[in-house]
Protein backbone atom coordinates (compact mmCIF):
# COMPACT_ATOMS: atom_id res chain seq x y z
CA UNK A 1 0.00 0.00 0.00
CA UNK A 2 1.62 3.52 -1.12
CA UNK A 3 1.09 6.02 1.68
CA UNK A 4 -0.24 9.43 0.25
CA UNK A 5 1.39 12.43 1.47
CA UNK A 6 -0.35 16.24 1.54
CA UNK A 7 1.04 18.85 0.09
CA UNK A 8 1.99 20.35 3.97
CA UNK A 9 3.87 17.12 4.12
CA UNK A 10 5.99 17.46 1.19
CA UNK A 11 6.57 20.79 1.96
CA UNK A 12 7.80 19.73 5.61
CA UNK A 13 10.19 16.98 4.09
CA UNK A 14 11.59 19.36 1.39
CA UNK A 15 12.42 22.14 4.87
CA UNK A 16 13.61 19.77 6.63
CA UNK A 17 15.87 18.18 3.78
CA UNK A 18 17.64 21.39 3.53
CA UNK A 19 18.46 21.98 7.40
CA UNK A 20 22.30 21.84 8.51
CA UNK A 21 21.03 19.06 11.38
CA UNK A 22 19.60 16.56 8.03
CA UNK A 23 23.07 17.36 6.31
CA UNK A 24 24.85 16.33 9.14
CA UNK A 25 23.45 13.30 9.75
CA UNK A 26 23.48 12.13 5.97
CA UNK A 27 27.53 13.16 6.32
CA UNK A 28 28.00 11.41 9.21
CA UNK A 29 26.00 8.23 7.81
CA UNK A 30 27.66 8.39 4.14
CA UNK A 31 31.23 8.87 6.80
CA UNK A 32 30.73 5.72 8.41
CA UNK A 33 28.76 3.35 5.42
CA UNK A 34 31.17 4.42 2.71
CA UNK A 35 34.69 3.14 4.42
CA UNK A 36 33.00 0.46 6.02
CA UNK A 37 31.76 -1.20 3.12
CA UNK A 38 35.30 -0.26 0.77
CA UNK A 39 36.78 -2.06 3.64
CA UNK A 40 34.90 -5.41 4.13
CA UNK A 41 34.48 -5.50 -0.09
CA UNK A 42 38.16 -4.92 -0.28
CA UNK A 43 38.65 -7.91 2.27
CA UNK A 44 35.51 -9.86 0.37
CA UNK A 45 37.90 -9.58 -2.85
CA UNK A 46 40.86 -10.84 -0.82
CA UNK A 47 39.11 -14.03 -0.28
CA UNK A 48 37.87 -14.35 -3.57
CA UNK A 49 41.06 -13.61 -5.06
CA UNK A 50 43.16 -15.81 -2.91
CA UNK A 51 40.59 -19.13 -3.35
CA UNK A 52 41.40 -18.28 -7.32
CA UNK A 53 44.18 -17.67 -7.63
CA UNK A 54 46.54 -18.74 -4.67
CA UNK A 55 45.14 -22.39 -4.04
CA UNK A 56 48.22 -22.92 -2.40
CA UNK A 57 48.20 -20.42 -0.24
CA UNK A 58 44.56 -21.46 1.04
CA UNK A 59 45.14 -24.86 1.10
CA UNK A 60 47.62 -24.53 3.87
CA UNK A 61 47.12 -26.24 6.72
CA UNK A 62 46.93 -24.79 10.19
CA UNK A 63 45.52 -27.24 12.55
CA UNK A 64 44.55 -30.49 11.50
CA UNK A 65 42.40 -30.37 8.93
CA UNK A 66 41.48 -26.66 9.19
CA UNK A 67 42.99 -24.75 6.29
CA UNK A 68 43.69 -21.01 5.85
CA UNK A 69 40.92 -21.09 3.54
CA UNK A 70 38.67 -22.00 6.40
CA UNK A 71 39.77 -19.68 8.27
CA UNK A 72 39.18 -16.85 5.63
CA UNK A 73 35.73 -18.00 5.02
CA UNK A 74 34.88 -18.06 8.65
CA UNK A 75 36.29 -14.76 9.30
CA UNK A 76 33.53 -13.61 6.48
CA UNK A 77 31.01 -14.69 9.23
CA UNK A 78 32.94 -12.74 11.86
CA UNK A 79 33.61 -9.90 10.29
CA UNK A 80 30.03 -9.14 8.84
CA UNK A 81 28.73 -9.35 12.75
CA UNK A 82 31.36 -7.28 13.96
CA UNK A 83 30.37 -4.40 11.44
CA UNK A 84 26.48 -4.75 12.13
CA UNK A 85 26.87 -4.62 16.11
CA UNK A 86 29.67 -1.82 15.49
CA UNK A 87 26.80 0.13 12.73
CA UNK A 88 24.21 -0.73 15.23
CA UNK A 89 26.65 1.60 18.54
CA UNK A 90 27.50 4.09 15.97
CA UNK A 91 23.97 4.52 14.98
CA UNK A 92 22.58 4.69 18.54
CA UNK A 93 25.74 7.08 19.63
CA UNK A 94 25.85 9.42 16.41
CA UNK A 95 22.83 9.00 14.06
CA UNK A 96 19.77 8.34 16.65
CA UNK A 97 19.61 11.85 18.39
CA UNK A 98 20.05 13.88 14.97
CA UNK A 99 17.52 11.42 13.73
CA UNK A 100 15.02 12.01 16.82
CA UNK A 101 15.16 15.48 16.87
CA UNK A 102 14.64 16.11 12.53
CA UNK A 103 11.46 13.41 13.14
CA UNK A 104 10.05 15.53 16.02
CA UNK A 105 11.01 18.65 14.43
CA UNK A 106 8.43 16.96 10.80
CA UNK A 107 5.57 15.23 13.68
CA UNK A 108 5.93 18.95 15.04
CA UNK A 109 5.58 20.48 11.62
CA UNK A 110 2.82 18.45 10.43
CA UNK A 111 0.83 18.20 13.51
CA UNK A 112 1.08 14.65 14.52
């Protein structure tokens, strides 16, 4: 179901848009997002590469039968939790009161 908007709506979205408080938070979001994901695709591609083209390499073994290529691939799994519970503290510390205040300032705006 599409949600219709009123014009007073659109109008409070567009203000709003072009406040210093919603530019912050979309640099502050784009600041953490952007190096964050460079990062984990870079190390993605490090995997990828490796398991193509450096068999060897990944077919070491480091204990028993557990390989370095295990260990990448497991570190995948690690690495993508560690980014959503660190996204998850950064939101809460540095996106969730700019957030807050730009929704109050629209439910103020709009009268909800």
């Amino acid at each position: 179901m599409i949600e219709r908007t009123t014009p007073a709506e659109d109008a409070a979205y567009a203000r709003i848009h072009a406040t210093d408080e919603f530019r912050t938070l979309r640099r502050k979001y784009i600041g953490f997002v952007v190096p964050v994901t460079i990062g984990f695709m870079s190390w993605y591609l490090l995997y990828v590469i490796c398991s193509n083209w450096a068999p060897d390499f990944m077919s070491i073994q480091v204990v028993g039968n557990i390989n370095i290529a295990l260990i990448f691939g497991l570190l995948q799994f690690v690495t993508t939790f560690g980014i959503a519970i660190w996204y998850s503290k950064f939101s809460v510390k540095n996106l969730d009161p700019h957030a807050d205040k730009l929704r109050a300032d629209y439910d103020e705006e709009i009268g909800r």
